[in-house]
Protein backbone atom coordinates (compact mmCIF):
# COMPACT_ATOMS: atom_id res chain seq x y z
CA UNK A 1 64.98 -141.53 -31.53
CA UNK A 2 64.05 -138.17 -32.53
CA UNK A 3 65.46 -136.31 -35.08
CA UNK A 4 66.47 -131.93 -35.70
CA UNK A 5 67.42 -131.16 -38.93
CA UNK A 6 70.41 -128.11 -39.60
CA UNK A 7 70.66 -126.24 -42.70
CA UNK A 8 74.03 -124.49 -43.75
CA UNK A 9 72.94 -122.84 -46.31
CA UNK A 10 71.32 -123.96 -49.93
CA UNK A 11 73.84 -125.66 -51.96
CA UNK A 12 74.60 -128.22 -49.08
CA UNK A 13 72.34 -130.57 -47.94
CA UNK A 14 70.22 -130.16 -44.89
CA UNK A 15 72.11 -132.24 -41.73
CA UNK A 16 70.12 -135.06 -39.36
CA UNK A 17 70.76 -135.14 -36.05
CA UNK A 18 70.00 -137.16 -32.92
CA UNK A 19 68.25 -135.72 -30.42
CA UNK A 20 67.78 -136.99 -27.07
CA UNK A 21 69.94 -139.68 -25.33
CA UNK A 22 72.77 -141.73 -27.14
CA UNK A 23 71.82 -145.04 -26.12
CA UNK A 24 75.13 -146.67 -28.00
CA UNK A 25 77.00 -144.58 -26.20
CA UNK A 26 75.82 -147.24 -23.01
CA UNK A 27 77.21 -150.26 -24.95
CA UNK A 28 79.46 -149.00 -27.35
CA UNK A 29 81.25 -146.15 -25.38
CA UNK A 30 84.18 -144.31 -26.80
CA UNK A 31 83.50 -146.70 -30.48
CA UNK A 32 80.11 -145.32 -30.88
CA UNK A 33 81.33 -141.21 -32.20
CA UNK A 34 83.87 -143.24 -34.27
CA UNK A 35 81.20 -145.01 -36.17
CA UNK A 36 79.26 -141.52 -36.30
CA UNK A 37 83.01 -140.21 -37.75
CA UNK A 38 82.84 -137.68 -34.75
CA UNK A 39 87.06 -138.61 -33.79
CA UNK A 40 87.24 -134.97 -31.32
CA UNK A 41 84.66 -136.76 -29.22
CA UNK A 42 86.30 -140.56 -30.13
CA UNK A 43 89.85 -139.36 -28.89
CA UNK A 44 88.14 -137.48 -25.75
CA UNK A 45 86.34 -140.78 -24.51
CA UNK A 46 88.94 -143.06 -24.86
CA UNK A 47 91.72 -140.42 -23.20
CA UNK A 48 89.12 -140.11 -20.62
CA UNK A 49 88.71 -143.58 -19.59
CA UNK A 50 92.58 -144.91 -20.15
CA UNK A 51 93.58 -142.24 -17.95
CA UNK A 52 90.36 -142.92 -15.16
CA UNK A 53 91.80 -146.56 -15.18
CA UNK A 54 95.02 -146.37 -15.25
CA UNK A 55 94.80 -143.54 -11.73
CA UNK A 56 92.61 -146.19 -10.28
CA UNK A 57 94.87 -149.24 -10.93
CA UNK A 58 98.00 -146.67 -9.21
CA UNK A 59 96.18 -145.12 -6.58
CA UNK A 60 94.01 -147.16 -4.93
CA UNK A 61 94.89 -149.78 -2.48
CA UNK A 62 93.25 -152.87 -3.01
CA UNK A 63 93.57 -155.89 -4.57
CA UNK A 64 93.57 -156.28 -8.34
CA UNK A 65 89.88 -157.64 -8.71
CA UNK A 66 88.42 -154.91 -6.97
CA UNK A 67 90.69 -152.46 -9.27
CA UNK A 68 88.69 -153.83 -12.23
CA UNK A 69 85.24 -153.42 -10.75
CA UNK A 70 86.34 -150.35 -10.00
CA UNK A 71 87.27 -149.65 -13.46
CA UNK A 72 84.31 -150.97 -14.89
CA UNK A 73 82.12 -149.02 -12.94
CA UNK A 74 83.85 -146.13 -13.60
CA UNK A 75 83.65 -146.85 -17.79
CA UNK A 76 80.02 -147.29 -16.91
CA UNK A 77 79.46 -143.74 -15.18
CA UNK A 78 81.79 -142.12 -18.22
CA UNK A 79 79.44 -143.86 -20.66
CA UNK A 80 76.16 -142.36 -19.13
CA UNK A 81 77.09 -139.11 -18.46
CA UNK A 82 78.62 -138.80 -22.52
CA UNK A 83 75.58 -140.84 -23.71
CA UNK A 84 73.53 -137.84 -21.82
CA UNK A 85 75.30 -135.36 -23.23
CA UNK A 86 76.75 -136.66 -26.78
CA UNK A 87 73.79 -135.60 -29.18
CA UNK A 88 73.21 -131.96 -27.52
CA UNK A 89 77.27 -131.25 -27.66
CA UNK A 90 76.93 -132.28 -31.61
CA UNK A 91 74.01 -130.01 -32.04
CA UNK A 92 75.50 -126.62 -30.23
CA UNK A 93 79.07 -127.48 -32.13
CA UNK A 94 77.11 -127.47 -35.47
CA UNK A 95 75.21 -124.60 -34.50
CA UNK A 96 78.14 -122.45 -33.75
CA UNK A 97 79.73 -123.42 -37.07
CA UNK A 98 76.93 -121.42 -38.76
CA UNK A 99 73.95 -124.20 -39.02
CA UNK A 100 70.71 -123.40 -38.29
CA UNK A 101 66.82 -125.50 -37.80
CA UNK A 102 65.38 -126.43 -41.44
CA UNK A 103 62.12 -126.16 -40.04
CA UNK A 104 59.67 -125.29 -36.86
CA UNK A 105 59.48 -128.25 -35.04
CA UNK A 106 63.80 -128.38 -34.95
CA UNK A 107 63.66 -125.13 -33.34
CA UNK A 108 61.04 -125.51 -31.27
CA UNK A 109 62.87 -128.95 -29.63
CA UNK A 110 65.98 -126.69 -29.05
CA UNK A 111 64.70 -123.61 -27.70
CA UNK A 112 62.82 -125.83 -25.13
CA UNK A 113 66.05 -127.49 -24.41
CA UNK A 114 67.87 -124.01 -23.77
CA UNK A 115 69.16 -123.60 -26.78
CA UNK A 116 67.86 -120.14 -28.32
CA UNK A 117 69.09 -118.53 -31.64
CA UNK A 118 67.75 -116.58 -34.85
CA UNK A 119 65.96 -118.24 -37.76
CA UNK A 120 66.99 -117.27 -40.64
């Protein structure tokens, strides 16, 4: 997986970031931004998918075994669409907080992504 580095500033140390698709996220799901210590994103995914379950189990008519396809499918399309998403919502957050691309090749990925700011 590729890699961006973020500098704060240059007492702390520069931070590593993923770049591209979370492929945990696929097997892992809501467990995979509590091993990265990311809980906002932990508590979001898990939130996301009790409550996607527990509507489907209420709402739709069918019998139970199809209500846990159902629910397994649905965990599957959460997982994909966060695992597409995960590493580029870390990167903006940490860019908003005041980081900013230790080096060329950092900013270059991101401004090609749609991401454009000031170096520093």
């Amino acid at each position: 997986m590729e890699k961006i580095y973020l500098k704060y500033d240059d007492v702390r140390p520069c931070v590593e970031c993923d770049y591209g698709f979370a492929k945990g996220i696929l097997f892992l799901g809501f467990l995979y931004p509590y091993k990265k210590g990311d809980l906002k994103y932990f508590f979001i995914m898990l939130i996301l998918q009790l409550s996607i379950c527990v509507l489907l189990c209420i709402l739709v008519p069918v019998p139970v075994i199809f209500r846990l396809i159902l629910c397994v499918i649905m965990i599957a399309v959460i997982n994909f669409l966060f695992a597409a998403n995960y590493n580029m919502m870390v990167i903006e957050r940490l860019l908003k907080e005041g980081y900013y691309p230790m080096d060329y090749n950092s900013s270059d990925k991101l401004i090609k992504k749609g991401i454009y700011f000031k170096l520093q």
